[in-house]
PDB file of N, CA and C in Angstrom:
ATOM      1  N   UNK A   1      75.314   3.342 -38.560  1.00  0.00           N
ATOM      2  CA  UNK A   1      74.047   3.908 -38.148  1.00  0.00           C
ATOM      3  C   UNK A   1      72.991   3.572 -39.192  1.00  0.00           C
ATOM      4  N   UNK A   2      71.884   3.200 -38.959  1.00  0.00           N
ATOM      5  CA  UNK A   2      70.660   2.518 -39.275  1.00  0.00           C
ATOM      6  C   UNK A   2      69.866   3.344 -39.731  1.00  0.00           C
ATOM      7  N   UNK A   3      69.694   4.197 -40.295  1.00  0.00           N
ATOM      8  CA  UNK A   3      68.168   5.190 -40.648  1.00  0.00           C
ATOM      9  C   UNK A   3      67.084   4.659 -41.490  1.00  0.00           C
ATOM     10  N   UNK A   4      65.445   4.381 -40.589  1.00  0.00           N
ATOM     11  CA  UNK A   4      64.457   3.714 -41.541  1.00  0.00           C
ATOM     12  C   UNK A   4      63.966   4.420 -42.621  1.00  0.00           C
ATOM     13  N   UNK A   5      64.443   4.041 -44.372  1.00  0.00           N
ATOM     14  CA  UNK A   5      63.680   4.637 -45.121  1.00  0.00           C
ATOM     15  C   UNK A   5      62.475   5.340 -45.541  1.00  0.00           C
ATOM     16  N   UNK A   6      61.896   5.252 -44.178  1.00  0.00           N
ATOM     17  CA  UNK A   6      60.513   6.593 -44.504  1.00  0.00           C
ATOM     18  C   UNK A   6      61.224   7.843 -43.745  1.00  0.00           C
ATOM     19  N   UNK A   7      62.217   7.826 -43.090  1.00  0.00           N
ATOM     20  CA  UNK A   7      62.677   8.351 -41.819  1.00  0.00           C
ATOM     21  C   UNK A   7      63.682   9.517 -43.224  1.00  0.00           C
ATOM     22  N   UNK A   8      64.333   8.858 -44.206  1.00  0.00           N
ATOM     23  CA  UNK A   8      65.061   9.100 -44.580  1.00  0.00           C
ATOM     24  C   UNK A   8      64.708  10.018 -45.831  1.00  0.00           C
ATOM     25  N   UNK A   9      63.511   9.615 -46.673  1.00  0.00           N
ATOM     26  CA  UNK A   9      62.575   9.895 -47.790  1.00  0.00           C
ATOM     27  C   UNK A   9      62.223  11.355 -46.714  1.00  0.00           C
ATOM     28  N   UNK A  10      61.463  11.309 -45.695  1.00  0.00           N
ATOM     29  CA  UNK A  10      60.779  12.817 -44.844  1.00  0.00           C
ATOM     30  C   UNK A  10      61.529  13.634 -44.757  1.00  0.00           C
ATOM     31  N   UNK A  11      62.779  13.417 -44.761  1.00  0.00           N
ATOM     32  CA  UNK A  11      64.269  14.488 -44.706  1.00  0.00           C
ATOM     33  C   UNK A  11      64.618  14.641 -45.742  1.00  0.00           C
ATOM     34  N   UNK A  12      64.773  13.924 -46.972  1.00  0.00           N
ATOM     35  CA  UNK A  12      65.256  15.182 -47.847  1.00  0.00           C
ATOM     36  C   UNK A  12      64.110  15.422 -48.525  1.00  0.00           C
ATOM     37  N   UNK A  13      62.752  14.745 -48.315  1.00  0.00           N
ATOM     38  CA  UNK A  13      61.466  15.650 -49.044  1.00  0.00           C
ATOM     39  C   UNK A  13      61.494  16.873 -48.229  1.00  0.00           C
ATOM     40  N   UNK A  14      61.475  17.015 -47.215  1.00  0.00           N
ATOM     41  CA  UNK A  14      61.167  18.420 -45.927  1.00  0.00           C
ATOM     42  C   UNK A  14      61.965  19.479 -46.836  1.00  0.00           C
ATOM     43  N   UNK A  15      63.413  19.123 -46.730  1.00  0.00           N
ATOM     44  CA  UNK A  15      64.461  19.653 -47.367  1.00  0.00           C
ATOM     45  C   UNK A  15      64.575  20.077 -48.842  1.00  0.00           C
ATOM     46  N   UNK A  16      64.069  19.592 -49.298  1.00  0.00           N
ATOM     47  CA  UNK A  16      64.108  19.756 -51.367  1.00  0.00           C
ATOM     48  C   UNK A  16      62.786  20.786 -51.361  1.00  0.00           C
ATOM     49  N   UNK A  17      61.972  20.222 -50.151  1.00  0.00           N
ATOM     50  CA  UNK A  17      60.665  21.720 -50.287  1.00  0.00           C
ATOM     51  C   UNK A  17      61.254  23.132 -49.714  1.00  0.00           C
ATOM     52  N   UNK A  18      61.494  22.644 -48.649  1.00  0.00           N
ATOM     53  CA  UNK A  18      62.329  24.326 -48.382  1.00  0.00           C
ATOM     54  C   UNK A  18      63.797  24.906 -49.175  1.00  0.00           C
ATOM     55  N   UNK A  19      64.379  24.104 -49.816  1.00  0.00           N
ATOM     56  CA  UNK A  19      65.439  24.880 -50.347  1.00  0.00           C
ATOM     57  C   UNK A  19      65.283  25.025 -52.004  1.00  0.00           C
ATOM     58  N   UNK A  20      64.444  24.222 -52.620  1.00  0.00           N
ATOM     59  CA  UNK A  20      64.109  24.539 -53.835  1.00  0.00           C
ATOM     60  C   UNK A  20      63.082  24.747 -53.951  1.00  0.00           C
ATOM     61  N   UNK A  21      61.754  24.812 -53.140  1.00  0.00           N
ATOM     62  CA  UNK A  21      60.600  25.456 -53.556  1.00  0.00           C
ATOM     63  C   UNK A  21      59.760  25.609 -54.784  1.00  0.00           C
ATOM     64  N   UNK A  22      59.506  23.898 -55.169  1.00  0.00           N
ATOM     65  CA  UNK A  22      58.506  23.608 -56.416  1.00  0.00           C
ATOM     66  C   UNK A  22      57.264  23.987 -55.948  1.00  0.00           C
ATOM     67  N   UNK A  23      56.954  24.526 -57.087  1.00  0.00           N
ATOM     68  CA  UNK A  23      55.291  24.463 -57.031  1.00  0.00           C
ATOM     69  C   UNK A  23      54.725  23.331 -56.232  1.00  0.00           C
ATOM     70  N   UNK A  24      53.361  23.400 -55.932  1.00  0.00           N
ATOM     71  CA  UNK A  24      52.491  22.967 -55.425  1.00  0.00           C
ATOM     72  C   UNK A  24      52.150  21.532 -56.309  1.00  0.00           C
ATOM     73  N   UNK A  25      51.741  22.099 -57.226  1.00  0.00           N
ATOM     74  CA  UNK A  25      51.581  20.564 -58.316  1.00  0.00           C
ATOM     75  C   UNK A  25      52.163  19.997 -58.610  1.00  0.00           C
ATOM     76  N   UNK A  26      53.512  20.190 -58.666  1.00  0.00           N
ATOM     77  CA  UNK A  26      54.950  19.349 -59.371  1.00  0.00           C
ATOM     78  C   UNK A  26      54.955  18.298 -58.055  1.00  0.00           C
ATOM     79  N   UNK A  27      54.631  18.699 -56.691  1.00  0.00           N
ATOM     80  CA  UNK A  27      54.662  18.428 -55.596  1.00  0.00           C
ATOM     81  C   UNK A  27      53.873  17.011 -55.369  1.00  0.00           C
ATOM     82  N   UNK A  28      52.457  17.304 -55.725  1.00  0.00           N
ATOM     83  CA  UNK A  28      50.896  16.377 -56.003  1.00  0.00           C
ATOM     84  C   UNK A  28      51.265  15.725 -57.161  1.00  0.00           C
ATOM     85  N   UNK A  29      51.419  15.776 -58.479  1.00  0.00           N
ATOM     86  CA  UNK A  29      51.789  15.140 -59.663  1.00  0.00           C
ATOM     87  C   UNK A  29      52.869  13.853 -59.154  1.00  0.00           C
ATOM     88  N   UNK A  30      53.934  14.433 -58.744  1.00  0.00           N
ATOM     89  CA  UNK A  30      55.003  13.132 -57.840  1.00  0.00           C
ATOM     90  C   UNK A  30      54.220  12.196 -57.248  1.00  0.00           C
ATOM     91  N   UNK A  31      53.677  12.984 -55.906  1.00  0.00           N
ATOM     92  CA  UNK A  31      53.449  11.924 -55.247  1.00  0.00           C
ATOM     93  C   UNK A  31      52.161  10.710 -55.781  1.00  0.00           C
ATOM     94  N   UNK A  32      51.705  11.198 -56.926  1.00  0.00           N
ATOM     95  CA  UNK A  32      50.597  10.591 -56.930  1.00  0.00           C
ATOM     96  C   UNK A  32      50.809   9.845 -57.780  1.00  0.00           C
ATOM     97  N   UNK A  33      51.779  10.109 -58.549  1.00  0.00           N
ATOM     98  CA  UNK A  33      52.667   9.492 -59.968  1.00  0.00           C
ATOM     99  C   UNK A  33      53.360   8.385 -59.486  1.00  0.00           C
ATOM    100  N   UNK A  34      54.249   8.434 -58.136  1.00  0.00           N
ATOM    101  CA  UNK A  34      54.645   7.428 -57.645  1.00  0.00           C
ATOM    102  C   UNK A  34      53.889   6.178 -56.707  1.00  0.00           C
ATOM    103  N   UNK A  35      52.673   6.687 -56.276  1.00  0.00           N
ATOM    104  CA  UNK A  35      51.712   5.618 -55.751  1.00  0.00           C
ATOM    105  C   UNK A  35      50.877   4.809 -57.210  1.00  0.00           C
ATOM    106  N   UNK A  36      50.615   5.524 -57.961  1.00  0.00           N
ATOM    107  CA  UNK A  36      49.741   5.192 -58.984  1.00  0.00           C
ATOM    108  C   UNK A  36      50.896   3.703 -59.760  1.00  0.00           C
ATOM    109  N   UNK A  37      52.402   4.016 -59.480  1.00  0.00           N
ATOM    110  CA  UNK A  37      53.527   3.917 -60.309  1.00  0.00           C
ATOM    111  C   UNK A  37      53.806   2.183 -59.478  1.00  0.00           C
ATOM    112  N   UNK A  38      53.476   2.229 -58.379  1.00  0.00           N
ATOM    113  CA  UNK A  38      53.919   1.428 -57.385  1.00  0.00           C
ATOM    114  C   UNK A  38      52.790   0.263 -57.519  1.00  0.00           C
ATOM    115  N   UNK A  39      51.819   0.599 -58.018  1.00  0.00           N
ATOM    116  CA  UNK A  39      50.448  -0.344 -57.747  1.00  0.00           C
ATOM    117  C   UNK A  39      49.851  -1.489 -59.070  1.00  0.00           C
ATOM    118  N   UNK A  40      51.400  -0.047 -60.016  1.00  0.00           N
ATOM    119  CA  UNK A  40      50.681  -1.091 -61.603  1.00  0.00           C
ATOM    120  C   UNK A  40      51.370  -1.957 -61.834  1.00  0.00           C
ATOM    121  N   UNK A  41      51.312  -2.633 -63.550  1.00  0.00           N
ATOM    122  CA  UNK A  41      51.999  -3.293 -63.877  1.00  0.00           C
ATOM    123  C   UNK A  41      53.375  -3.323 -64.281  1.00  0.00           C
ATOM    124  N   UNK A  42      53.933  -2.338 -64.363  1.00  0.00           N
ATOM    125  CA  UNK A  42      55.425  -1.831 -64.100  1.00  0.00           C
ATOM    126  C   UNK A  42      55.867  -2.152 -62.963  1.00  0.00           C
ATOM    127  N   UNK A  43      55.382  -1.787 -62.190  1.00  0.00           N
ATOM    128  CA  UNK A  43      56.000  -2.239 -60.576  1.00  0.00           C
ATOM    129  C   UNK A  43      57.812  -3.307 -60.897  1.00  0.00           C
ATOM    130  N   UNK A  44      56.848  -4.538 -60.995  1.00  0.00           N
ATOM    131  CA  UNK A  44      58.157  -5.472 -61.025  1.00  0.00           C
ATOM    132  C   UNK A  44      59.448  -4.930 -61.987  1.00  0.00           C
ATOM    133  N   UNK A  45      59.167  -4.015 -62.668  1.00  0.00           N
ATOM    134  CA  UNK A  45      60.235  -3.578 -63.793  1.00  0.00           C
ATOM    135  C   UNK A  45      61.152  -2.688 -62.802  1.00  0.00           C
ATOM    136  N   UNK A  46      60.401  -2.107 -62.550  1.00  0.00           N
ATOM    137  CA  UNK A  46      60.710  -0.511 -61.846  1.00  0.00           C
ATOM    138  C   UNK A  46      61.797  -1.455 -60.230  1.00  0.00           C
ATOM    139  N   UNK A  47      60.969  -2.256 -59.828  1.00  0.00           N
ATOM    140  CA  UNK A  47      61.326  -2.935 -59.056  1.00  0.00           C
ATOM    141  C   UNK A  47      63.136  -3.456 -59.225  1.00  0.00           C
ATOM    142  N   UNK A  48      63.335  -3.934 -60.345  1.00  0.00           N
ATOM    143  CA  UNK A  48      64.321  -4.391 -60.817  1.00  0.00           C
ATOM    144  C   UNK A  48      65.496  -3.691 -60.971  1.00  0.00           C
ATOM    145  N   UNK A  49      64.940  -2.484 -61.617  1.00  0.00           N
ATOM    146  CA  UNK A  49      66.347  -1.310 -62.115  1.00  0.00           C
ATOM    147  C   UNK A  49      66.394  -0.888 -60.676  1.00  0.00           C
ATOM    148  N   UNK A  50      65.437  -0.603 -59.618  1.00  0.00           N
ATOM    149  CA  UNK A  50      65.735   0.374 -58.604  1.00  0.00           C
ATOM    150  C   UNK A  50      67.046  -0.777 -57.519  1.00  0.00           C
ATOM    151  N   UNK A  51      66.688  -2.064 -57.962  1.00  0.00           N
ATOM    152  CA  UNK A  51      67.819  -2.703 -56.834  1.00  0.00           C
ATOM    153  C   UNK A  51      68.827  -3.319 -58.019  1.00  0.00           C
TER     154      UNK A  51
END
């Protein structure tokens, strides 16, 4: 079975919010940490260790 990785990321984000219940900012800090994270010059590094 096939599940598309945004498909997969929305389920256990949904999930990690309702059963552990971070703050609000820890929440915004992530996500913005990881777009900001995705766009720089790290990328290709980050790129590397993650595969």
């Amino acid at each position: 079975m096939e599940v598309p990785l945004w498909l997969a990321l929305l389920a256990v984000g949904y999930l990690g919010v309702k059963l552990i219940r971070p703050p609000a900012w820890l929440i915004a800090v992530l996500l913005l940490g990881g777009f900001l994270l995705a766009d720089s010059v790290l990328a290709p590094a980050i790129d590397s260790v993650v595969k």
